[in-house]
Protein backbone atom coordinates (compact mmCIF):
# COMPACT_ATOMS: atom_id res chain seq x y z
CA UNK A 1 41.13 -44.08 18.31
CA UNK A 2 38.29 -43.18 15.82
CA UNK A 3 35.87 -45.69 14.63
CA UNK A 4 33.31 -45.74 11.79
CA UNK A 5 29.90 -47.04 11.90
CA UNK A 6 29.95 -50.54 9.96
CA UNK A 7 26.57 -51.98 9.71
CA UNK A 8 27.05 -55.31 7.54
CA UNK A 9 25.68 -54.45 4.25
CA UNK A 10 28.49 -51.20 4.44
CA UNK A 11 31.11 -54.27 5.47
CA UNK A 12 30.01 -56.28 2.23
CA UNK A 13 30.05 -52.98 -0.02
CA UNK A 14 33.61 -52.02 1.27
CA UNK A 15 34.97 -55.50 0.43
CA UNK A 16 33.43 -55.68 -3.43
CA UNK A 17 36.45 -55.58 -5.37
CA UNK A 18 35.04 -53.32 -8.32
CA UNK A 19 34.47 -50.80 -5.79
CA UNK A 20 37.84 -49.40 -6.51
CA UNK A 21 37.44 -49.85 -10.08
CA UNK A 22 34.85 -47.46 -10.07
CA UNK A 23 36.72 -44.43 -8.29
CA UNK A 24 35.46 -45.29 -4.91
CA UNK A 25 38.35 -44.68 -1.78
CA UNK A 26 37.38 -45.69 1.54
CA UNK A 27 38.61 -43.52 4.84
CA UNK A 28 40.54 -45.49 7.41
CA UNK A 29 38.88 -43.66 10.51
CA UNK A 30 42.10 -41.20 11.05
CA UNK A 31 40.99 -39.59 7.79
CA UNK A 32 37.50 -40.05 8.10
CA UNK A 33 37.77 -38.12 11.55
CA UNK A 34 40.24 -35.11 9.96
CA UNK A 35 37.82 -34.63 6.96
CA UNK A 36 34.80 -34.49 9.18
CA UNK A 37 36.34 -32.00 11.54
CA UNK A 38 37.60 -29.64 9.17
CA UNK A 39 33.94 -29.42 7.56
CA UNK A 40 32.44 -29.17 11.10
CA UNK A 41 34.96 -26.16 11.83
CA UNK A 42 33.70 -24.46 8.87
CA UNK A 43 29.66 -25.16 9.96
CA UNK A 44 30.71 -23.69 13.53
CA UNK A 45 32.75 -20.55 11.95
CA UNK A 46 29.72 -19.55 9.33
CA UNK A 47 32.37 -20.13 6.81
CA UNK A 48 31.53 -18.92 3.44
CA UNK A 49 32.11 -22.35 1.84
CA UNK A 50 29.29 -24.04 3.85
CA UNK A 51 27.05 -20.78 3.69
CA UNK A 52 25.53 -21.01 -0.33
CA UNK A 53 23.15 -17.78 0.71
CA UNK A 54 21.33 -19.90 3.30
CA UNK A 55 19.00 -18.53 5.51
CA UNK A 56 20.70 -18.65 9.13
CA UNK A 57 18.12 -21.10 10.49
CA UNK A 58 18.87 -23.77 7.51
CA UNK A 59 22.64 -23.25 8.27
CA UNK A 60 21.95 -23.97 11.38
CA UNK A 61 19.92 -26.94 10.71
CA UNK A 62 22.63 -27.96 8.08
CA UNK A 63 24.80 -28.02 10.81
CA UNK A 64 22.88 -29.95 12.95
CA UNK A 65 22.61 -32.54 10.10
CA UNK A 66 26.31 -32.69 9.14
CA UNK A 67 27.21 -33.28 13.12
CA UNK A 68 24.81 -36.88 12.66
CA UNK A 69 27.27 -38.22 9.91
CA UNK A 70 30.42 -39.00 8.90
CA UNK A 71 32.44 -39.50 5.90
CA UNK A 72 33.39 -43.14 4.97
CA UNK A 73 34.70 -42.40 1.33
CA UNK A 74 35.19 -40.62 -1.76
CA UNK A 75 32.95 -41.45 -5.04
CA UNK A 76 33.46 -39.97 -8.39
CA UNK A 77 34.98 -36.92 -9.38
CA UNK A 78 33.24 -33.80 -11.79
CA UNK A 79 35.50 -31.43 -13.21
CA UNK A 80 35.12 -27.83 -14.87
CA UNK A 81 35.93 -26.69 -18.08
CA UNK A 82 39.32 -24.58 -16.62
CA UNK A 83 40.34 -28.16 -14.96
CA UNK A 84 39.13 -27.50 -11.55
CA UNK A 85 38.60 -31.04 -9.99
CA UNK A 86 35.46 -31.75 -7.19
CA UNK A 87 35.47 -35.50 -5.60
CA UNK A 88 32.36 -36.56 -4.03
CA UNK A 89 32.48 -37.73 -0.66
CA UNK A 90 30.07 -40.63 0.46
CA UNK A 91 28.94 -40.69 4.10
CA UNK A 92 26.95 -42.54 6.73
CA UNK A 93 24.61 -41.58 9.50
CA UNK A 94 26.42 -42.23 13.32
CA UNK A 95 23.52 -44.47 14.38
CA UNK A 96 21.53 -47.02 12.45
CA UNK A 97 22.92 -46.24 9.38
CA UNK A 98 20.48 -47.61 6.49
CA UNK A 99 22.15 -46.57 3.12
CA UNK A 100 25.08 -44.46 1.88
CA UNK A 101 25.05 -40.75 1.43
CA UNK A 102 26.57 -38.96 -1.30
CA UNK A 103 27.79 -35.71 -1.07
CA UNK A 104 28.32 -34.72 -4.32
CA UNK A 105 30.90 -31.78 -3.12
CA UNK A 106 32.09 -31.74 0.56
CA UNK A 107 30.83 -28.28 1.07
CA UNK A 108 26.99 -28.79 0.24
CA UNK A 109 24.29 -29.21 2.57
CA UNK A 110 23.21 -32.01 4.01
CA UNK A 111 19.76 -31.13 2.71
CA UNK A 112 21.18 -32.12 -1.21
CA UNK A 113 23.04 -35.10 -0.48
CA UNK A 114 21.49 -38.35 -2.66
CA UNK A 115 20.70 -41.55 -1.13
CA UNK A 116 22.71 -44.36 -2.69
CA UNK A 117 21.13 -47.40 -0.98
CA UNK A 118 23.34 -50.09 -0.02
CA UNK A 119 25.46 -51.43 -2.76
CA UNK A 120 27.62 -50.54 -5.49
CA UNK A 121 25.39 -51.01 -8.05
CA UNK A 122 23.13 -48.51 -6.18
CA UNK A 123 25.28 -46.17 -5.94
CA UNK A 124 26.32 -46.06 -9.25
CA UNK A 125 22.54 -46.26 -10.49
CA UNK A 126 22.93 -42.82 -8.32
CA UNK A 127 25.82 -40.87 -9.30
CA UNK A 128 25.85 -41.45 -13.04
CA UNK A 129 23.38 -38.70 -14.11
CA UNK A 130 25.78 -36.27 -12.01
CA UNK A 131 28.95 -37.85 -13.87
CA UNK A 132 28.07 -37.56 -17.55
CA UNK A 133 30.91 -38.99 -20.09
CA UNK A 134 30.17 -35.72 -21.83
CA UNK A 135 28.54 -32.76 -21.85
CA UNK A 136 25.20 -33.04 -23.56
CA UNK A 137 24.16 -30.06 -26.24
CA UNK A 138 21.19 -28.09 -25.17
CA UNK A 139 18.90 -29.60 -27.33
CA UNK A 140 19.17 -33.28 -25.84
CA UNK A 141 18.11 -31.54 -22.64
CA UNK A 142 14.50 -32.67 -22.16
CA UNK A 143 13.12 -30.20 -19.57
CA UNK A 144 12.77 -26.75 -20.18
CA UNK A 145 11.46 -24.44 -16.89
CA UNK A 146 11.32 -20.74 -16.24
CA UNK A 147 10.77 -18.94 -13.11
CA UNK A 148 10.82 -15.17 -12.00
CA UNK A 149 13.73 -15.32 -9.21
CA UNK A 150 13.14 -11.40 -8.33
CA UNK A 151 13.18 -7.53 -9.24
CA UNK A 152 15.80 -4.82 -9.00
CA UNK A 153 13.30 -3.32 -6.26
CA UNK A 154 12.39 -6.07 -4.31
CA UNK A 155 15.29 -8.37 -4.14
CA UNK A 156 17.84 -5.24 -5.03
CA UNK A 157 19.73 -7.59 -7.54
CA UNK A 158 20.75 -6.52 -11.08
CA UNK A 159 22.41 -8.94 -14.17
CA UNK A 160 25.80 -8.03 -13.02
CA UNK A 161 25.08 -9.37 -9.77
CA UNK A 162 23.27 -12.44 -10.79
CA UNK A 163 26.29 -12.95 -12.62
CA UNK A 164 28.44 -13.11 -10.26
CA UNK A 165 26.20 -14.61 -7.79
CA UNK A 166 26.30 -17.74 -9.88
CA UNK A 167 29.75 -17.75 -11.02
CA UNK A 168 30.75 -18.17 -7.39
CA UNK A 169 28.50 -20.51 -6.83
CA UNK A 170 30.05 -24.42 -5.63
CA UNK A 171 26.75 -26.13 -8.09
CA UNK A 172 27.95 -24.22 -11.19
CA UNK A 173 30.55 -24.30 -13.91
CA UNK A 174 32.06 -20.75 -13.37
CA UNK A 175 32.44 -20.26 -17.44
CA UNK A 176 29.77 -18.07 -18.59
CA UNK A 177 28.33 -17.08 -22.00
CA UNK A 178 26.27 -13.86 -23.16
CA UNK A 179 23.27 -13.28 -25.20
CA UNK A 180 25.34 -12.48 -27.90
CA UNK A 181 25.80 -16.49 -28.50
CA UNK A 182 22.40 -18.91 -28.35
CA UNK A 183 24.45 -22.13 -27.83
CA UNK A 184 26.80 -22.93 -25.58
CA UNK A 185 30.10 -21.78 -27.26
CA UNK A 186 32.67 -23.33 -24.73
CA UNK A 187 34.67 -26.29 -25.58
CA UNK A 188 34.48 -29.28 -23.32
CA UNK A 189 37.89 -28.36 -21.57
CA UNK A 190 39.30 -24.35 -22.01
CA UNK A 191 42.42 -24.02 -23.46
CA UNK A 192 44.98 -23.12 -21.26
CA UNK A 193 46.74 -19.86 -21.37
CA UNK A 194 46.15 -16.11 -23.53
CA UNK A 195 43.57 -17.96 -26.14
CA UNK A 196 41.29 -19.44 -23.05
CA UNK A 197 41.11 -16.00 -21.90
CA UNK A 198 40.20 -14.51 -25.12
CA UNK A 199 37.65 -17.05 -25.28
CA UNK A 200 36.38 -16.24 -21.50
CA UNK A 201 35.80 -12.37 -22.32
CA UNK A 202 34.44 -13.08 -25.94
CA UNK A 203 31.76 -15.68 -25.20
CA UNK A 204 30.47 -13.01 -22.37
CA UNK A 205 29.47 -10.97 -25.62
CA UNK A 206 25.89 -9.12 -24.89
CA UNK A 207 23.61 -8.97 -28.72
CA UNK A 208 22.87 -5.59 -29.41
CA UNK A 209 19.01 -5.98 -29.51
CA UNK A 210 17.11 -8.70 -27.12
CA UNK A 211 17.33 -9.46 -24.04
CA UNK A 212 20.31 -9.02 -21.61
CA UNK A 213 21.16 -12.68 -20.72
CA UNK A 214 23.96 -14.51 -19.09
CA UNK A 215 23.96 -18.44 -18.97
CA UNK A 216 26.15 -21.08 -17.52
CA UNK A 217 26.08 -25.10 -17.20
CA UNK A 218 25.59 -26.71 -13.77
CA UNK A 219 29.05 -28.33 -12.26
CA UNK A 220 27.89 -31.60 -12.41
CA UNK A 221 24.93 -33.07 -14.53
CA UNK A 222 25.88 -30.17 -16.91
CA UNK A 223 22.17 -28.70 -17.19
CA UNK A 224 21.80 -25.02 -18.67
CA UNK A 225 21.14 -22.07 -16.25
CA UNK A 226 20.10 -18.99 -18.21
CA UNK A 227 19.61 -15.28 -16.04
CA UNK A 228 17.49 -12.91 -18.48
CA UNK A 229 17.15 -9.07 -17.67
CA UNK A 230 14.18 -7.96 -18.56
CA UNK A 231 14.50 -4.07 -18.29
CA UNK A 232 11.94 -1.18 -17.97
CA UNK A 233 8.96 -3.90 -18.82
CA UNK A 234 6.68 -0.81 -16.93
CA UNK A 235 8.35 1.98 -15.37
CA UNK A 236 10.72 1.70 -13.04
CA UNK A 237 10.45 -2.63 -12.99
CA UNK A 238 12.88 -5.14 -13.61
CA UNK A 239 12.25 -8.16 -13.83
CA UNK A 240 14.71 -11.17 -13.93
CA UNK A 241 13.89 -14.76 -15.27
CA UNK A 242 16.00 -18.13 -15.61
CA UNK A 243 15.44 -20.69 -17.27
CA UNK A 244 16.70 -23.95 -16.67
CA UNK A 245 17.13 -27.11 -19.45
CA UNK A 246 17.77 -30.19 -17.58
CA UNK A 247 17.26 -33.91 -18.02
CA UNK A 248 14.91 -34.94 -14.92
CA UNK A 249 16.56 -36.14 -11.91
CA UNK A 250 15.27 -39.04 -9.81
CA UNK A 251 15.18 -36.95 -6.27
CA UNK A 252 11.96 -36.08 -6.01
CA UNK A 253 11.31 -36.40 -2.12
CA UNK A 254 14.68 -34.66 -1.97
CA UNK A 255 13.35 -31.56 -3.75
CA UNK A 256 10.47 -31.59 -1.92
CA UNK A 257 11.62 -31.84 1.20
CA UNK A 258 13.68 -28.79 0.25
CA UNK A 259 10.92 -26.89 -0.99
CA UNK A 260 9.38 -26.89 2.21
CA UNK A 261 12.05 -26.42 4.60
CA UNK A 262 13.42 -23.31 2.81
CA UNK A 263 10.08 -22.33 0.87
CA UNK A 264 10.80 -22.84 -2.59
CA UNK A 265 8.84 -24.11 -5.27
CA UNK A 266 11.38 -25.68 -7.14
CA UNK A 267 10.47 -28.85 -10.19
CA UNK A 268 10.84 -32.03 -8.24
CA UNK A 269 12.46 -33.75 -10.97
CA UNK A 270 15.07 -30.73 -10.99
CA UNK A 271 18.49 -32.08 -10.18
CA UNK A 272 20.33 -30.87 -6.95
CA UNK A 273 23.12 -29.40 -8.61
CA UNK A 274 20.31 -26.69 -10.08
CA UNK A 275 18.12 -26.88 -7.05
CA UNK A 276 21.65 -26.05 -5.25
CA UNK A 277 22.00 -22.82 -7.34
CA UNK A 278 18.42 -21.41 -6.49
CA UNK A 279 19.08 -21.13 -2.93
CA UNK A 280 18.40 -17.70 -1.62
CA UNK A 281 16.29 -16.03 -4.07
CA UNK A 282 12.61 -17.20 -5.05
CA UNK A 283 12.14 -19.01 -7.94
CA UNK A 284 8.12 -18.89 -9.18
CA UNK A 285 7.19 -20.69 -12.52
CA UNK A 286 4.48 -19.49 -14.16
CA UNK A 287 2.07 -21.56 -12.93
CA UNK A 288 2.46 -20.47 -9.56
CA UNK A 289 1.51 -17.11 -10.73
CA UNK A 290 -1.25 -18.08 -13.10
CA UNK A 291 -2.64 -19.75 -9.99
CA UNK A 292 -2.08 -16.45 -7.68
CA UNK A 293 -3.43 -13.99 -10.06
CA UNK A 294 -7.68 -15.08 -9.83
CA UNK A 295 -7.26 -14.47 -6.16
CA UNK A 296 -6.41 -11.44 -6.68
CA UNK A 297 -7.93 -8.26 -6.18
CA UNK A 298 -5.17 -5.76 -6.13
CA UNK A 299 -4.91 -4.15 -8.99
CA UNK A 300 -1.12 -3.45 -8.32
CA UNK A 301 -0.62 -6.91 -8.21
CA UNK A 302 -2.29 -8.03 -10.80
CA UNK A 303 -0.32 -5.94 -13.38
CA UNK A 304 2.76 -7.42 -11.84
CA UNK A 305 1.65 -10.85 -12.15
CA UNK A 306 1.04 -10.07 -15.68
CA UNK A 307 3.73 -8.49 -16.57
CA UNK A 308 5.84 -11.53 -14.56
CA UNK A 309 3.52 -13.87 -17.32
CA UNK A 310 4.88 -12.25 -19.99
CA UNK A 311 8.65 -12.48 -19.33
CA UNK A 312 8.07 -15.78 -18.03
CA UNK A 313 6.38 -16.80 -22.23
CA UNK A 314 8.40 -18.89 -24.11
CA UNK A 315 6.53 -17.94 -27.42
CA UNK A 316 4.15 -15.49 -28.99
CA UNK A 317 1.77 -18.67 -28.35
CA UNK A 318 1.98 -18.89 -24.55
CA UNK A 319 2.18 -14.76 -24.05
CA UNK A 320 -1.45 -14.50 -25.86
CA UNK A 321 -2.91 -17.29 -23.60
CA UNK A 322 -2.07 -15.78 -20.72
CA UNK A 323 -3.16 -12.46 -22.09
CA UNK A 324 -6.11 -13.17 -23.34
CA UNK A 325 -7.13 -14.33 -19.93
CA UNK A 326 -7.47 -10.45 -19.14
CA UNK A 327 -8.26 -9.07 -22.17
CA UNK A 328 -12.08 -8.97 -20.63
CA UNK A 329 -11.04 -7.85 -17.13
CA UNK A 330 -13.45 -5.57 -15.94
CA UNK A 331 -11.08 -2.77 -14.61
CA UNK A 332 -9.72 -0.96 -17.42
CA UNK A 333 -6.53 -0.17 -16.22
CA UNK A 334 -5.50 -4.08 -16.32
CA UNK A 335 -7.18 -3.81 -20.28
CA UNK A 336 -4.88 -1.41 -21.05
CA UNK A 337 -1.58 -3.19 -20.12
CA UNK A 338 -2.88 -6.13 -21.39
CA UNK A 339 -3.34 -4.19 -24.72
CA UNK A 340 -0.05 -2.51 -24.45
CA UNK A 341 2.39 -6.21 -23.64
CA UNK A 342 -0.14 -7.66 -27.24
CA UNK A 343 1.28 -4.28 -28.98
CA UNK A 344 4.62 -4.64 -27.72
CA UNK A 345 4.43 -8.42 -28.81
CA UNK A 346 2.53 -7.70 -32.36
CA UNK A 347 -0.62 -9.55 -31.28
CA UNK A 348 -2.98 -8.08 -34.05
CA UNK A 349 -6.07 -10.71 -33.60
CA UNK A 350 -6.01 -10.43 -29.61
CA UNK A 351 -5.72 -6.37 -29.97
CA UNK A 352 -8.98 -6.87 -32.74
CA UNK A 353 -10.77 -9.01 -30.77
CA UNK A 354 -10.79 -6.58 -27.17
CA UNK A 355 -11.04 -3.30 -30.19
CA UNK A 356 -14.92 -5.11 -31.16
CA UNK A 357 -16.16 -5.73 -27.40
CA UNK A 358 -14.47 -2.61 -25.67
CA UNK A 359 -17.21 -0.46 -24.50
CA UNK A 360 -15.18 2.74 -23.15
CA UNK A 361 -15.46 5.03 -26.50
CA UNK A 362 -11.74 6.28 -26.51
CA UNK A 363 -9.92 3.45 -25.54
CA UNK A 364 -11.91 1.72 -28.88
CA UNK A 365 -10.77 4.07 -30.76
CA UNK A 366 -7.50 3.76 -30.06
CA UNK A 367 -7.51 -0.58 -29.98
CA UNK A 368 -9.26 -0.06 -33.56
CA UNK A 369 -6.31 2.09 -34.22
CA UNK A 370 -3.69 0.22 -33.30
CA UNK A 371 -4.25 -3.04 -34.34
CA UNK A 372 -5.39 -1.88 -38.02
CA UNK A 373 -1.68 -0.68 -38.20
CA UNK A 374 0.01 -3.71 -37.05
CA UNK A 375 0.71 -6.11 -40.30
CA UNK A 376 -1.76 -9.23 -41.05
């Protein structure tokens, strides 16, 4: 007969009557035992629920991991907008267990679960910033980040694909809106039937002019992922961008921890739901890439890393600070692109200011030219 580990603080914690008034279910050890061993059969198979684009070595340490624990309970439940319910299992180590884990979906690695100490109120400090009353509008959302996650080259991945990628994906809300809308335009719940559909295809609406963009809320603390497109930005380059608005999240040894085992460079006050999403493609903000760039002497690379800047700008503000930066490079080939992203942008007082210092005759002329026909 199964038995689960029961360390005394975990004996107190089970017997706390508001336990069940706050969602929690306790396993007897028959279903503790038949949860754990379906999720282990899915570890052993490579089954695409457990997989989240992992590389195999992290599946394989995920594995590892979920084989040292076992689920005592279930916590709180999320729910998407089309109704879809996920409970949230909690779990404890085999041996020596020290405080609960919380799995906020069965299916994610071991790597994201949340330590939830040892008592209820603990674990409810935990959970509640994954179990929001409501979803919050995007401009309560305190944290604003943007990373370059790739090119159409490099990491052969297109909008359309990033799409997808993310609706599939077990830390997001599968509902998606386009470019065409600048707030999220879902309700909190679809409606059921023809007129939730209508609303699915409409909201996917692309804006004629701008930038391609496709952008979704995270499954539980209901954060904002955005995927831009930027197309053509030289020839032949894409260059896709999210951004992410998110209250912070308390996990920041978590985060790190996961940085370095799969090296990312993900915001340690990102919550795990987004951090969840980013596995499997790079995610550099742009201070990783201001940081890169005065190490570097290729000249290839620079121009990438500056274009990357640019898509990465929030504003006109931040896109002539990094420009400016190499407005006084001394290889002229990096003056010119920085020249061309200020025309493309309107920059008229960077474009004057590299027109009065440039010493190469024709490109002079054709700064002094330029930037005399852009408006005041």
């Amino acid at each position: 007969m199964p038995t689960l580990p029961n360390p005394k603080w975990f004996e107190a914690l089970k017997k706390d009557p508001k336990a069940a008034e706050a969602g929690i279910h306790w396993f007897t050890p028959e279903e503790a035992e038949a949860k754990r061993a379906e999720v282990a059969s899915w570890y052993v198979q490579g089954d695409a629920r457990v997989r989240h684009h992992l590389p195999d070595a992290a599946l394989a340490a995920a594995k590892e991991q979920f084989a040292q624990f076992v689920p005592v309970g279930e916590g709180p439940t999320a729910s998407d907008r089309e109704g879809n319910k996920i409970r949230s299992w909690l779990l404890l180590a085999k041996q020596s267990p020290e405080e609960l884990k919380v799995a906020l979906s069965p299916v994610h690695p071991p790597f994201l679960w949340l330590g939830a100490g040892q008592t209820l109120a603990s674990l409810k400090e935990t959970v509640a910033p994954y179990f929001p009353a409501h979803i919050p509008s995007e401009d309560k959302l305190e944290h604003t980040v943007r990373g370059f996650i790739g090119t159409s080259a490099v990491n052969h991945i297109d909008l359309i694909q990033l799409h997808d990628r993310y609706q599939a994906s077990d830390f997001l809300d599968g509902l998606t809106w386009g470019s065409a809308y600048k707030k999220d335009p879902f309700l909190e719940m679809l409606p059921k039937g023809h007129y939730g559909q209508e609303m699915i295809q409409r909201y996917r609406a692309q804006a004629p002019e701008g930038i391609p963009t496709f952008s979704f809320r995270s499954l539980f603390t209901k954060s904002i992922l955005r995927a831009e497109a930027h197309a053509n930005v030289a020839e032949g380059v894409n260059i896709f961008v999210v951004q992410v608005r998110y209250h912070p999240a308390k996990q920041q040894a978590l985060i790190r921890d996961l940085n370095q085992q799969l090296g990312m460079r993900l915001p340690e006050d990102l919550p795990v739901d987004l951090a969840g999403a980013f596995i499997g493609l790079p995610f550099d903000p742009p201070e990783v890439i201001r940081a890169a760039l005065p190490k570097q002497t290729d000249l290839a690379k620079i121009s990438f890393g500056l274009l990357c800047l640019d898509c990465l700008a929030r504003d006109f503000t931040e896109a002539e600070k990094d420009l400016r930066e190499y407005s006084t490079h001394a290889e002229g080939a990096v003056r010119q692109l920085v020249a061309n992203l200020a025309l493309r942008r309107g920059l008229k007082s960077l474009l004057t200011e590299m027109a009065s210092r440039e010493q190469h005759p024709e490109f002079k002329k054709q700064l002094t030219e330029v930037s005399q026909r852009l408006p005041s």
